[in-house]
Protein backbone atom coordinates (compact mmCIF):
# COMPACT_ATOMS: atom_id res chain seq x y z
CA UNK A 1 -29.55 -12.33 -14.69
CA UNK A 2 -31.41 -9.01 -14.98
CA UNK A 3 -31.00 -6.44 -11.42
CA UNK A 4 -33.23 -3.19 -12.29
CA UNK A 5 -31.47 -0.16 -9.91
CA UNK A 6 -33.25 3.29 -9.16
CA UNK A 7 -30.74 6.12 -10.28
CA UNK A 8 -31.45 9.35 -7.78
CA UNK A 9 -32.12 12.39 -9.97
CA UNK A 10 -29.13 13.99 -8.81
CA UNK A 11 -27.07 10.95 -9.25
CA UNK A 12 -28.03 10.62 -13.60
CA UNK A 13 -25.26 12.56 -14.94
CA UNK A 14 -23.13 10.81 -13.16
CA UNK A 15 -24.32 7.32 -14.38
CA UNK A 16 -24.71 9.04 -17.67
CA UNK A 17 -21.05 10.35 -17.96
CA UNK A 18 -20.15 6.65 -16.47
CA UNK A 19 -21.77 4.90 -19.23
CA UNK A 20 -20.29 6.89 -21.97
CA UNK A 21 -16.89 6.06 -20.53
CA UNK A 22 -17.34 2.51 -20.54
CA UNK A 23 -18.00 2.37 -23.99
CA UNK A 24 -19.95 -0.90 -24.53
CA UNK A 25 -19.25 -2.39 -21.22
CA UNK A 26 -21.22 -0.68 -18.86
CA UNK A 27 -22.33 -3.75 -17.28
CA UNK A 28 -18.51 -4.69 -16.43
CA UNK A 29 -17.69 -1.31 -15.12
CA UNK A 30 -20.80 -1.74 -13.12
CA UNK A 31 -19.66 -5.02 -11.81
CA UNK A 32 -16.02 -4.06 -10.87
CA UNK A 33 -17.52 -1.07 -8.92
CA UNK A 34 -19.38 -3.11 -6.52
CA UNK A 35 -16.86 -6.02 -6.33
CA UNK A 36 -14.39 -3.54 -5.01
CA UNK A 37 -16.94 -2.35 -2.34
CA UNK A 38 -17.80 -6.13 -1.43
CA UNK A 39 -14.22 -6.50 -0.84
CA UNK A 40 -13.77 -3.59 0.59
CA UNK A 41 -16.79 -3.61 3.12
CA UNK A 42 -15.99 -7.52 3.74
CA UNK A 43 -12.26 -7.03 4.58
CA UNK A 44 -13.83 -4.44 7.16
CA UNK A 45 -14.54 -7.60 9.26
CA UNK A 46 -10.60 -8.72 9.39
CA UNK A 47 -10.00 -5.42 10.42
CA UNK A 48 -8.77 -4.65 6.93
CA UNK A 49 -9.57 -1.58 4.93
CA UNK A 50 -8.64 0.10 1.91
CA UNK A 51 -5.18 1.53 2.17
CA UNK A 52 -4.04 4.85 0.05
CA UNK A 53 0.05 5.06 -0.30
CA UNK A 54 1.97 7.30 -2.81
CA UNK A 55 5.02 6.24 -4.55
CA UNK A 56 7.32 8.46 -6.62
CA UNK A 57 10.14 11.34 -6.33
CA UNK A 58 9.68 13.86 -3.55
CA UNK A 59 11.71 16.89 -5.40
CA UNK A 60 13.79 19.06 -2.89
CA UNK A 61 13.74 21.74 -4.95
CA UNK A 62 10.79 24.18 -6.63
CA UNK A 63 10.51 21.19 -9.48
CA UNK A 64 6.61 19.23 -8.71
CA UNK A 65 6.53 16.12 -6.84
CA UNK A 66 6.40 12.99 -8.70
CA UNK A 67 4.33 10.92 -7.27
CA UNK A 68 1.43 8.57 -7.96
CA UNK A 69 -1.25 6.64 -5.55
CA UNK A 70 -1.99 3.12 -5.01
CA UNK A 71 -4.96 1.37 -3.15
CA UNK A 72 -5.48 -2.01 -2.14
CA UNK A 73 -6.99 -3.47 1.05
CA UNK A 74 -4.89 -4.84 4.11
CA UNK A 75 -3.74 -3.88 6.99
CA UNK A 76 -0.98 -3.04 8.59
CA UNK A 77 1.36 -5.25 10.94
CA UNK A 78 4.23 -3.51 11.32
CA UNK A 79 6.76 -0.51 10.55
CA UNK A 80 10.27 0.46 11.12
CA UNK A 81 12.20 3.47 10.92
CA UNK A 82 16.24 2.91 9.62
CA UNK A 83 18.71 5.76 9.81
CA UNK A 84 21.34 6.58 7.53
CA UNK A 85 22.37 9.80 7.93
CA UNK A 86 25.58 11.69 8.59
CA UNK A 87 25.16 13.74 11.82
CA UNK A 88 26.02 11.97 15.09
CA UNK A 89 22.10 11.11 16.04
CA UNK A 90 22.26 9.41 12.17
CA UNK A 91 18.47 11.16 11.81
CA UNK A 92 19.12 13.37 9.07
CA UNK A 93 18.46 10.54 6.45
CA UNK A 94 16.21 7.20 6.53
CA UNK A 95 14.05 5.41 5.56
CA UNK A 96 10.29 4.19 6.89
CA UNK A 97 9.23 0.92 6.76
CA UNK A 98 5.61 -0.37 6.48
CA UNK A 99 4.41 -4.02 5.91
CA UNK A 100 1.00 -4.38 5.26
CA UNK A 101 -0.95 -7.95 4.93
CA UNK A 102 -2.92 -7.46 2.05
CA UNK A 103 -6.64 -9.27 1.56
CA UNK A 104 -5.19 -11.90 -0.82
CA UNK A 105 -2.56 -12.75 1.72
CA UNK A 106 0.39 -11.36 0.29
CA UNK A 107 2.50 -8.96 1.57
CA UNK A 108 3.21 -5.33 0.70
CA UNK A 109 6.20 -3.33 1.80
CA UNK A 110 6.07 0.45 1.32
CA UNK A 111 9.16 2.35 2.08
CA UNK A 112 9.97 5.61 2.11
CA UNK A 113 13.53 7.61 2.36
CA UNK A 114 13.24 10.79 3.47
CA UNK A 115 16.42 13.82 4.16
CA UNK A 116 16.94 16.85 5.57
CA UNK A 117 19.73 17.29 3.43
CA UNK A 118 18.56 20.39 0.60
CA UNK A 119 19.43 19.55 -2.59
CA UNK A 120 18.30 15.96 -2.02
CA UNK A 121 15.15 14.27 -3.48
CA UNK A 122 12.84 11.79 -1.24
CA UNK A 123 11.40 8.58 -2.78
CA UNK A 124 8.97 6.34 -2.14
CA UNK A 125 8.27 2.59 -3.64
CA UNK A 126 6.48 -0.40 -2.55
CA UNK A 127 7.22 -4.15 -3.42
CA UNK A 128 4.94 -7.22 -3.04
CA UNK A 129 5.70 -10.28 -1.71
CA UNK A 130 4.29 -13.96 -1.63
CA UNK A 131 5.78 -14.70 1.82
CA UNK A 132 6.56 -13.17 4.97
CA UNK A 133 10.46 -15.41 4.58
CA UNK A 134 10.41 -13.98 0.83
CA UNK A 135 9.91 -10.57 2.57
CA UNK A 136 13.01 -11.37 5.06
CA UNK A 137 15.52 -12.13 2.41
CA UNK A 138 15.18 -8.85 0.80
CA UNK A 139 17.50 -5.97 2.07
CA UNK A 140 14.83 -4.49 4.89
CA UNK A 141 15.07 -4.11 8.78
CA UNK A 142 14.84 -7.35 10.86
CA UNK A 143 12.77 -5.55 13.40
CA UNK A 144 10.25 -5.01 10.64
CA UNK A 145 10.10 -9.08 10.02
CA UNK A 146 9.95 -9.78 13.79
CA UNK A 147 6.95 -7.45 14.37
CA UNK A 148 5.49 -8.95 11.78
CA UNK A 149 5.99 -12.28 12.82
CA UNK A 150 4.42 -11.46 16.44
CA UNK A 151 1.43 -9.58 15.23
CA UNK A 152 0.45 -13.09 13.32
CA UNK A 153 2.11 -15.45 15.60
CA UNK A 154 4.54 -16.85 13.49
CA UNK A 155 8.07 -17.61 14.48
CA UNK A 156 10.37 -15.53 11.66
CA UNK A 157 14.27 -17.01 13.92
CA UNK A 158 15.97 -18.39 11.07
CA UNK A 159 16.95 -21.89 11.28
CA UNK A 160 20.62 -22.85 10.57
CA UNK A 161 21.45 -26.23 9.93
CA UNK A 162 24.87 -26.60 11.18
């Protein structure tokens, strides 16, 4: 199938610059572009959107953050906050928890530990699951799973057979 577009005059040396970075597949990069904005624009519907989250070392000291950024599309359906710190409230250290259902249907967990402690580094990471119960079985907060659970209307109690 041939599409003819109209290229704005502004807009050439952009299309121009795109085309010599695609090397012979301009067509492809062309193609990927507006798949990810049919996704992106479709998922608008089920109240998803594109989601921006950085992973990597958060660096206490005058050293330059780590970090990098993914995107997908999803939204989220729940967080959680864990403490683990030393002071009597616990709140110098923890961790945030956010579960996101993604447009495939999987689900991705971003967490991030954070301190108030000087000399110590942040970090955050992200993990993807098939399942919310593949989710559960990992080391996170149940809360996280229950909200989860409730904001799809699934029942997450774990069933013992005894």
């Amino acid at each position: 199938m041939r599409k003819n577009i109209y290229i704005k005059d502004e807009d050439a040396a952009m299309f121009d610059r795109a085309e010599i970075l695609s090397g012979d597949n301009f067509s492809a990069m062309l193609a990927e572009s507006v798949r990810r904005f049919v996704e992106v624009e479709e998922a608008k519907g089920d109240s998803m959107t594109e989601v921006e989250l950085e992973t990597g070392v958060y660096y206490s000291g005058p050293a330059s953050d780590d970090v990098k950024t993914i995107k997908f599309v999803g939204r989220l359906i729940a967080d959680a906050e864990a403490y683990t710190g030393q002071t009597s409230e616990r709140k110098d250290r923890g961790t945030d928890y956010k579960l996101y259902l993604t447009k495939k249907g999987k689900y991705l967990l971003h967490a991030k530990y954070w301190t108030c402690w000087q000399g110590e580094d942040g970090q955050a990471w992200y993990k993807v699951y098939d399942s919310l119960s593949q989710a559960a079985s990992d080391d996170i907060p149940g809360s996280l799973i229950q909200e989860a659970g409730e904001a799809l209307g699934m029942d997450t109690a774990e069933y013992l057979d005894v």
